[in-house]
PDB file of N, CA and C in Angstrom:
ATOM      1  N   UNK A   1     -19.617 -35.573  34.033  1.00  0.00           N
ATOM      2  CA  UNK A   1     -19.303 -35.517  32.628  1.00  0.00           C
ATOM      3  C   UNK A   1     -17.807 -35.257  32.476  1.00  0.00           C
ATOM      4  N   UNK A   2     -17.265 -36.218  32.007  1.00  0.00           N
ATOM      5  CA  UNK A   2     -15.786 -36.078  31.744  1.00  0.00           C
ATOM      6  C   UNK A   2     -15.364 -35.514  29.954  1.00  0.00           C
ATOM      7  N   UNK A   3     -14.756 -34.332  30.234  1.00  0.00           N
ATOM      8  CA  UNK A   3     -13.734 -34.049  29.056  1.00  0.00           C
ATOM      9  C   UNK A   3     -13.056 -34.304  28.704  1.00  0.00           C
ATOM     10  N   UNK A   4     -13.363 -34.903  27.258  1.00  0.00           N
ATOM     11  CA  UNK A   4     -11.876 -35.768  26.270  1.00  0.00           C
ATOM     12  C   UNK A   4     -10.626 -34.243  26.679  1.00  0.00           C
ATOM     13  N   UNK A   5      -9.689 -35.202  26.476  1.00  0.00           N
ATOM     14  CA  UNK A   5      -8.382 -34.015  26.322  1.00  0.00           C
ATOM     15  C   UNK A   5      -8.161 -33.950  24.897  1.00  0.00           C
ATOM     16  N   UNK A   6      -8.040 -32.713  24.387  1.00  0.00           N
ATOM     17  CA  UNK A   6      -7.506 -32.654  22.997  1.00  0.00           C
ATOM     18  C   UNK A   6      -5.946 -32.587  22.325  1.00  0.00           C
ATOM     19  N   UNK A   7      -5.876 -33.511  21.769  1.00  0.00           N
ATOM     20  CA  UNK A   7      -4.066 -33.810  21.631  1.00  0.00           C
ATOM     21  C   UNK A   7      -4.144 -32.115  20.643  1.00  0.00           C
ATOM     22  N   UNK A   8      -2.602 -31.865  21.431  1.00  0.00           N
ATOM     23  CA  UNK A   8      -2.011 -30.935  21.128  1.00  0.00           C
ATOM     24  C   UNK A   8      -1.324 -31.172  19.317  1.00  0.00           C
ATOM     25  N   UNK A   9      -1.249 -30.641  18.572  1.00  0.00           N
ATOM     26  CA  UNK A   9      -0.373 -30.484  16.958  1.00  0.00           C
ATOM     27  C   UNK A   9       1.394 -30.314  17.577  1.00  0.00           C
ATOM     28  N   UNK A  10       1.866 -31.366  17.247  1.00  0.00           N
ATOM     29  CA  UNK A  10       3.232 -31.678  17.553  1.00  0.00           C
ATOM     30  C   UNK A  10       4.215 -31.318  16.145  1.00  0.00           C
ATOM     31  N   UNK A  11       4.373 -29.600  16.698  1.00  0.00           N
ATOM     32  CA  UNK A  11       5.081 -29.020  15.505  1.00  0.00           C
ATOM     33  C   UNK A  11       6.403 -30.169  15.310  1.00  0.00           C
ATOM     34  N   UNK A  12       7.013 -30.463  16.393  1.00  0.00           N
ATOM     35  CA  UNK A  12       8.707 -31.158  16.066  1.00  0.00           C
ATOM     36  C   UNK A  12       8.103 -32.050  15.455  1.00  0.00           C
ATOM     37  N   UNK A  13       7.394 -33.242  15.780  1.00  0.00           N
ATOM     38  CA  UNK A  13       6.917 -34.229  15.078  1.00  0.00           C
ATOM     39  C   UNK A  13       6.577 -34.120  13.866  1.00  0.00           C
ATOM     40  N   UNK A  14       5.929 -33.313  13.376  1.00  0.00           N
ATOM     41  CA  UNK A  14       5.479 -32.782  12.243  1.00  0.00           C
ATOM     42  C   UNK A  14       6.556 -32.513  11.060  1.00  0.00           C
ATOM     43  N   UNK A  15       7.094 -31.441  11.291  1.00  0.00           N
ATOM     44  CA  UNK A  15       8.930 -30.940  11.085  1.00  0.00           C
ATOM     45  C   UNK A  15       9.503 -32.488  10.699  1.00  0.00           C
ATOM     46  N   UNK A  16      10.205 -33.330  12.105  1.00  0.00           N
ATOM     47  CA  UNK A  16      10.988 -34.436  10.995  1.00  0.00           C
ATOM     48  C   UNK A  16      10.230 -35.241  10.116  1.00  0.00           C
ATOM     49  N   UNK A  17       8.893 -35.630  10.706  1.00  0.00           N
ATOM     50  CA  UNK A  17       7.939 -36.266   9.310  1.00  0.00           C
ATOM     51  C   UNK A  17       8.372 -35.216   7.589  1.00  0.00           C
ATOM     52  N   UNK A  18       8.462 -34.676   7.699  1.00  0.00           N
ATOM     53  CA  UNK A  18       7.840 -33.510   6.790  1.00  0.00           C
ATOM     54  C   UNK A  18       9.838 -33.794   6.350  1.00  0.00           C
ATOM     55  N   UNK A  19      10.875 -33.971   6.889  1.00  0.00           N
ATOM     56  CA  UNK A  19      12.500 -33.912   6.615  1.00  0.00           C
ATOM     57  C   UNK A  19      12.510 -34.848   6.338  1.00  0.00           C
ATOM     58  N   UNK A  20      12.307 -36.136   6.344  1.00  0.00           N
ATOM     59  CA  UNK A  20      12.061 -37.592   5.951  1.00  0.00           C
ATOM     60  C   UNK A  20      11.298 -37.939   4.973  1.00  0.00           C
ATOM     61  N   UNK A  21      10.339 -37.373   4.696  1.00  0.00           N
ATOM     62  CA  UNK A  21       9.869 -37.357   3.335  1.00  0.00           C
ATOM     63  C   UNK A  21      10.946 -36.697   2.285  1.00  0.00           C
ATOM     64  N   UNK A  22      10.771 -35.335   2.789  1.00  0.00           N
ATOM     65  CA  UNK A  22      12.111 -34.269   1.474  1.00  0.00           C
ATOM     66  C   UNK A  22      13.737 -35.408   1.514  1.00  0.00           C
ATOM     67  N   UNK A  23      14.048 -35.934   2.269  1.00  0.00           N
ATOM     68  CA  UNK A  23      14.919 -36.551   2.203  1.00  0.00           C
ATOM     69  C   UNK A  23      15.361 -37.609   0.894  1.00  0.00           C
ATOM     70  N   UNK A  24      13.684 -38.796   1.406  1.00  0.00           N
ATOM     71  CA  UNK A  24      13.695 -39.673   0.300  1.00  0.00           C
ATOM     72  C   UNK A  24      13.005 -39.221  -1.249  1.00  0.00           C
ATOM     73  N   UNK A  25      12.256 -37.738  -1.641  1.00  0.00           N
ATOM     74  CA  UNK A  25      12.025 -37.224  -2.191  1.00  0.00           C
ATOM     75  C   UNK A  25      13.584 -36.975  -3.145  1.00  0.00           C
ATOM     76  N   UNK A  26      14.572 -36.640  -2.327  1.00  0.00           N
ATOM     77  CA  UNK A  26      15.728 -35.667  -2.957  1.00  0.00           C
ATOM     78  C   UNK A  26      16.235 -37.247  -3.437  1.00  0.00           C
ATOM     79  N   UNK A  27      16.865 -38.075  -2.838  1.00  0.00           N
ATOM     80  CA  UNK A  27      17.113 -39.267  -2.910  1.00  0.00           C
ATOM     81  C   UNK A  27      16.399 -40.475  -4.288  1.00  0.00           C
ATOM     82  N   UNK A  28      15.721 -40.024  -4.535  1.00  0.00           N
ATOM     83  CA  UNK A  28      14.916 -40.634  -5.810  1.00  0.00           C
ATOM     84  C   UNK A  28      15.233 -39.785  -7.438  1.00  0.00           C
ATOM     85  N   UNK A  29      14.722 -38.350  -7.005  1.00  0.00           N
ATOM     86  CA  UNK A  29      14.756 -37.417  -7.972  1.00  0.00           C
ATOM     87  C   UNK A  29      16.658 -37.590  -8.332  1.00  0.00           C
ATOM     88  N   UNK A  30      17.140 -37.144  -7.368  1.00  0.00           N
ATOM     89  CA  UNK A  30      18.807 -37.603  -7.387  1.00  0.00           C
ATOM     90  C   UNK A  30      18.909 -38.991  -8.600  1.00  0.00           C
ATOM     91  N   UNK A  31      18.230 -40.119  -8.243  1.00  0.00           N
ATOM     92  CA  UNK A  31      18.727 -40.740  -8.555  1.00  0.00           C
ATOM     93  C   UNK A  31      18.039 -41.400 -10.511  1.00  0.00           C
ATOM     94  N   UNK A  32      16.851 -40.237 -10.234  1.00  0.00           N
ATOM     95  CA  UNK A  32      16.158 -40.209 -11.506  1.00  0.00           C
ATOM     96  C   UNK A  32      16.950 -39.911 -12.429  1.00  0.00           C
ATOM     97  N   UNK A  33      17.496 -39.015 -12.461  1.00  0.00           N
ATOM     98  CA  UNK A  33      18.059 -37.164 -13.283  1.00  0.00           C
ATOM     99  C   UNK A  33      19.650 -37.389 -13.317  1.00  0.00           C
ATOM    100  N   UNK A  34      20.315 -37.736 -12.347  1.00  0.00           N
ATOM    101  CA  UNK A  34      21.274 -38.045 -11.932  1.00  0.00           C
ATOM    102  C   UNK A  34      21.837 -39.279 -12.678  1.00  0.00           C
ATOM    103  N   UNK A  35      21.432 -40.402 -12.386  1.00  0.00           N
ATOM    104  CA  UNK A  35      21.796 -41.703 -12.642  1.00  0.00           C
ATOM    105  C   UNK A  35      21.326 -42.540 -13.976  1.00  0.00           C
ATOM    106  N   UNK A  36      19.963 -42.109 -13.916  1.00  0.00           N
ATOM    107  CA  UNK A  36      19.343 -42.613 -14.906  1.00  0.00           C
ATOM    108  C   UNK A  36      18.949 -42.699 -16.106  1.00  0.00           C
ATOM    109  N   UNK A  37      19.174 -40.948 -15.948  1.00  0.00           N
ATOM    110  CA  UNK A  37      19.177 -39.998 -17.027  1.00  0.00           C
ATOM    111  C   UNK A  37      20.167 -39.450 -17.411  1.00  0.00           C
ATOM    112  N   UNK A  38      21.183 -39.677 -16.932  1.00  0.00           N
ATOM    113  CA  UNK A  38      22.798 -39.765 -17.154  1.00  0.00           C
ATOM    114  C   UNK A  38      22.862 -38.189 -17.562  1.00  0.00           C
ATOM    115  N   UNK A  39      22.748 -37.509 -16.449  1.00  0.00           N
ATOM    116  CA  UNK A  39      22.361 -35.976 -16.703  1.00  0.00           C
ATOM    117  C   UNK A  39      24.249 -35.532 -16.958  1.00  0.00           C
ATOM    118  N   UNK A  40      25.172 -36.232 -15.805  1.00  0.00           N
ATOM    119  CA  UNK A  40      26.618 -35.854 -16.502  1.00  0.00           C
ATOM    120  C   UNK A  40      27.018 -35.338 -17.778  1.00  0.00           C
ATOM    121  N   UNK A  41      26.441 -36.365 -18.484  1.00  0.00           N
ATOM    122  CA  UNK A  41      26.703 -36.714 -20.186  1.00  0.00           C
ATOM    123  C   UNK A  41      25.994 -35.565 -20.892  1.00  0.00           C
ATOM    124  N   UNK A  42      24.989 -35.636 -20.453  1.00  0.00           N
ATOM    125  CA  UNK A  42      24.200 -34.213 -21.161  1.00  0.00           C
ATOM    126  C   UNK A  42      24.735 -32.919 -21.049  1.00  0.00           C
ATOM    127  N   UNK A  43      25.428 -32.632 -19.356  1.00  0.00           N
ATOM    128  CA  UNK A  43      25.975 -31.324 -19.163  1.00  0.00           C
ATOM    129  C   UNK A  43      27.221 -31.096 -20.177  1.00  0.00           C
ATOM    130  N   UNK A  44      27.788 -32.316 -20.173  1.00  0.00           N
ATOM    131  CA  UNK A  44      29.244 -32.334 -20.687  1.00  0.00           C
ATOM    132  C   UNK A  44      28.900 -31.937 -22.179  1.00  0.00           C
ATOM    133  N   UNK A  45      28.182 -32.619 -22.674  1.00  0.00           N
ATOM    134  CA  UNK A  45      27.927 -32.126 -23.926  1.00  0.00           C
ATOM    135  C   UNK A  45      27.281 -30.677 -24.385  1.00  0.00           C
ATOM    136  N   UNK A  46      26.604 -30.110 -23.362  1.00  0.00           N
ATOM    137  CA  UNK A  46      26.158 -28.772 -23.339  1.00  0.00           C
ATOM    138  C   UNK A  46      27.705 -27.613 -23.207  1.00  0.00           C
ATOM    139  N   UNK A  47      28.613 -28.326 -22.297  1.00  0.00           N
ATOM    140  CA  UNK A  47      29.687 -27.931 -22.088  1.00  0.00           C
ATOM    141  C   UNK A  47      30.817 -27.586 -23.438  1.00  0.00           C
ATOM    142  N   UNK A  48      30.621 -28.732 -24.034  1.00  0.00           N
ATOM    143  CA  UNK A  48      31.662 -29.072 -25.295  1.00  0.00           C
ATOM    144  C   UNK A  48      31.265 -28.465 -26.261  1.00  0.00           C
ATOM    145  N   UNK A  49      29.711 -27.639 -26.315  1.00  0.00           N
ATOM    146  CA  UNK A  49      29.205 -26.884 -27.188  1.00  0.00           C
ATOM    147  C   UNK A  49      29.264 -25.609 -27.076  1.00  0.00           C
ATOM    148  N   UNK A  50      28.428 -25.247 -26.185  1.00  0.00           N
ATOM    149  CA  UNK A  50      29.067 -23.929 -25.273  1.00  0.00           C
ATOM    150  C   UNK A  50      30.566 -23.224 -25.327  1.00  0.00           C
ATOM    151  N   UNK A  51      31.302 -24.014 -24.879  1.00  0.00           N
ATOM    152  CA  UNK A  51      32.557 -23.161 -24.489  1.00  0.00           C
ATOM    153  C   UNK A  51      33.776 -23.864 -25.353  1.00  0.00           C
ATOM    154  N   UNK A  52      33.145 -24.093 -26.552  1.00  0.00           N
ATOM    155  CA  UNK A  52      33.990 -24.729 -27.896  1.00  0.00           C
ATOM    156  C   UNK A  52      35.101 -25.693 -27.427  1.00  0.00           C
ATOM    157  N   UNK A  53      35.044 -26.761 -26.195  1.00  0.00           N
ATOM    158  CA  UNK A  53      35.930 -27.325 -26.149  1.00  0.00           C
ATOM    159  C   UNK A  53      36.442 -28.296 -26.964  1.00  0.00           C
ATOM    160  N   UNK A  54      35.750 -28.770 -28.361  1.00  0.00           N
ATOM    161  CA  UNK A  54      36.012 -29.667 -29.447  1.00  0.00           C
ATOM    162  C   UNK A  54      36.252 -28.697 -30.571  1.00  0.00           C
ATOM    163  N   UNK A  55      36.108 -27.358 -30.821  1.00  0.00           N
ATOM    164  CA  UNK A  55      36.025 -26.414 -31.738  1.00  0.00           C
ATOM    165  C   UNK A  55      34.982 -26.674 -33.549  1.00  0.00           C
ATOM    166  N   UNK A  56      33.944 -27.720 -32.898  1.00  0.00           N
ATOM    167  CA  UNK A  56      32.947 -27.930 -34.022  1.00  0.00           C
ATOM    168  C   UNK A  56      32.436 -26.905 -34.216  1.00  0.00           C
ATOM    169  N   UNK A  57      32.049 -25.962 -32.806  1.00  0.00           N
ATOM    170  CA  UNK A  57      31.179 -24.957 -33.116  1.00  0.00           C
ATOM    171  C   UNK A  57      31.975 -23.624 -33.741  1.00  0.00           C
ATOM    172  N   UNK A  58      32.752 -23.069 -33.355  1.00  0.00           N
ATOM    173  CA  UNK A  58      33.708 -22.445 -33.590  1.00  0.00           C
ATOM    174  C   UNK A  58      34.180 -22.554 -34.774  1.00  0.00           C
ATOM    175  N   UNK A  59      34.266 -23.683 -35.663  1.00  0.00           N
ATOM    176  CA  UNK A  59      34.705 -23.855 -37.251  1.00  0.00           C
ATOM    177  C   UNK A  59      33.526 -23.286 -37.757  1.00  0.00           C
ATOM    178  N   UNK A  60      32.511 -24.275 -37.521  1.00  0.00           N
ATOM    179  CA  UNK A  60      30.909 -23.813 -37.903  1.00  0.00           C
ATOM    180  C   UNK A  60      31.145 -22.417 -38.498  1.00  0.00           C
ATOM    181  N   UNK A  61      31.034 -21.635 -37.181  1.00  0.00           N
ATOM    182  CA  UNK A  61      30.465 -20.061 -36.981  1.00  0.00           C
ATOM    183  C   UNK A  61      31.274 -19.178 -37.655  1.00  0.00           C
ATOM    184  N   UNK A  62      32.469 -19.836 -38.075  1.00  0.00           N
ATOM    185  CA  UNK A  62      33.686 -19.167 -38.852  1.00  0.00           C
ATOM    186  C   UNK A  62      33.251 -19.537 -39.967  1.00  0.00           C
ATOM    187  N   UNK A  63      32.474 -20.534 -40.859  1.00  0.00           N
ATOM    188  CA  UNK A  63      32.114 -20.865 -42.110  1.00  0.00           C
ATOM    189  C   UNK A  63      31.077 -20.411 -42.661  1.00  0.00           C
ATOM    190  N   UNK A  64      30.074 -20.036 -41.614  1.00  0.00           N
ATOM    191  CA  UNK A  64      29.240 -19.804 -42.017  1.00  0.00           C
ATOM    192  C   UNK A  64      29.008 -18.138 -41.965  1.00  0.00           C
ATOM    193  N   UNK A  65      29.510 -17.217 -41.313  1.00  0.00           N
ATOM    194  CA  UNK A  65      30.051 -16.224 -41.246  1.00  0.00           C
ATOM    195  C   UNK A  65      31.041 -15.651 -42.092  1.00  0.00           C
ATOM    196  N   UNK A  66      31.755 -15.985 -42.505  1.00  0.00           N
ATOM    197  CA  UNK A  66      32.819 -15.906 -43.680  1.00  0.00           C
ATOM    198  C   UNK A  66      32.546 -14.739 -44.812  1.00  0.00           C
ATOM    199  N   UNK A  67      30.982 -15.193 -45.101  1.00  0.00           N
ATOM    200  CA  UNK A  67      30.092 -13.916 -46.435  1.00  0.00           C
ATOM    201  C   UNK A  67      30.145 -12.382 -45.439  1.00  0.00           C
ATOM    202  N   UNK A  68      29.592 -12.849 -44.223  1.00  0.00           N
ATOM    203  CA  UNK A  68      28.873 -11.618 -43.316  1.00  0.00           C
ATOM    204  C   UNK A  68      30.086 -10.769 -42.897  1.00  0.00           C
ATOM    205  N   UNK A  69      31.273 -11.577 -42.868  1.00  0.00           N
ATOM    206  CA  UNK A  69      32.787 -10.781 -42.175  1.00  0.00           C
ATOM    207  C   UNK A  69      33.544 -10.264 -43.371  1.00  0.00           C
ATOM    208  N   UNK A  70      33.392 -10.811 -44.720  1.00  0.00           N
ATOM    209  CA  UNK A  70      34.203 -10.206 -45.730  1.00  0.00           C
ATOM    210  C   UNK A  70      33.366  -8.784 -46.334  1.00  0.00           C
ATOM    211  N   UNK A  71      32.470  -8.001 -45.963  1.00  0.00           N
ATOM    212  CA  UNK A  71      31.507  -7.371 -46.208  1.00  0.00           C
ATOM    213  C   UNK A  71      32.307  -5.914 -45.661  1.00  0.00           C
ATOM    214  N   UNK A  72      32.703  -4.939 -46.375  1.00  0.00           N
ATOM    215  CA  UNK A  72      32.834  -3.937 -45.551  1.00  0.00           C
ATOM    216  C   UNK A  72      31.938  -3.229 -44.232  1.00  0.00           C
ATOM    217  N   UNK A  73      32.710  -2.284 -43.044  1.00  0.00           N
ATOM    218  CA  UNK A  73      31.808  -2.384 -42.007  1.00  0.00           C
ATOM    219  C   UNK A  73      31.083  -1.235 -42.131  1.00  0.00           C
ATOM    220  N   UNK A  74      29.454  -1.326 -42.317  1.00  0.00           N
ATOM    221  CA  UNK A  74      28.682  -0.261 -41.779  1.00  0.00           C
ATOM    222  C   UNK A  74      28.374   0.634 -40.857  1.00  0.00           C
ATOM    223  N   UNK A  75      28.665   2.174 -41.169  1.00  0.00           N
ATOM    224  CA  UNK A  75      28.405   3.084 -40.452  1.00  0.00           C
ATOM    225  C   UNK A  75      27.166   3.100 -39.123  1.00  0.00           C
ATOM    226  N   UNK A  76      26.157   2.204 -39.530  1.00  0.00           N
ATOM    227  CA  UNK A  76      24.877   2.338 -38.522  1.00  0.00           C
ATOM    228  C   UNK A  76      24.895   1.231 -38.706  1.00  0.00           C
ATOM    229  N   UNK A  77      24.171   0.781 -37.299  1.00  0.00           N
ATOM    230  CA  UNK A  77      24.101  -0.390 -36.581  1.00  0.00           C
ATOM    231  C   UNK A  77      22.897  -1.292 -36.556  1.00  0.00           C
TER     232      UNK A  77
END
């Protein structure tokens, strides 16, 4: 009676299978979000809002604030 041999689980093998997938995984999503979705444009504009580099927001917040700042300042908070 002869015994099959049982293949051993080939961690390395396993490992770059498993880096070759995440690879073309990153490589797609990259190019989803990235490219497609022209995520640049979105940051930039999160940017230009954020940190008043066009000063829309900044006029805004000064106009609309204007009632709340001419108000003498209250003792309690």
């Amino acid at each position: 009676m002869k015994m099959s041999k049982i293949s051993e689980f080939n961690t390395i093998l396993f490992s770059k299978i498993i880096e070759e997938i995440r690879e073309c995984v990153a490589s797609r999503l990259w190019h989803l979000v990235v490219v497609k979705a022209d995520l640049m444009v979105h940051l930039k504009s999160i940017k230009d809002y954020f940190l008043l580099q066009k000063g829309e927001f900044y006029q805004t917040f000064l106009s609309d604030a204007r009632h709340i700042m001419s108000l003498p300042p209250r003792t309690s908070a």
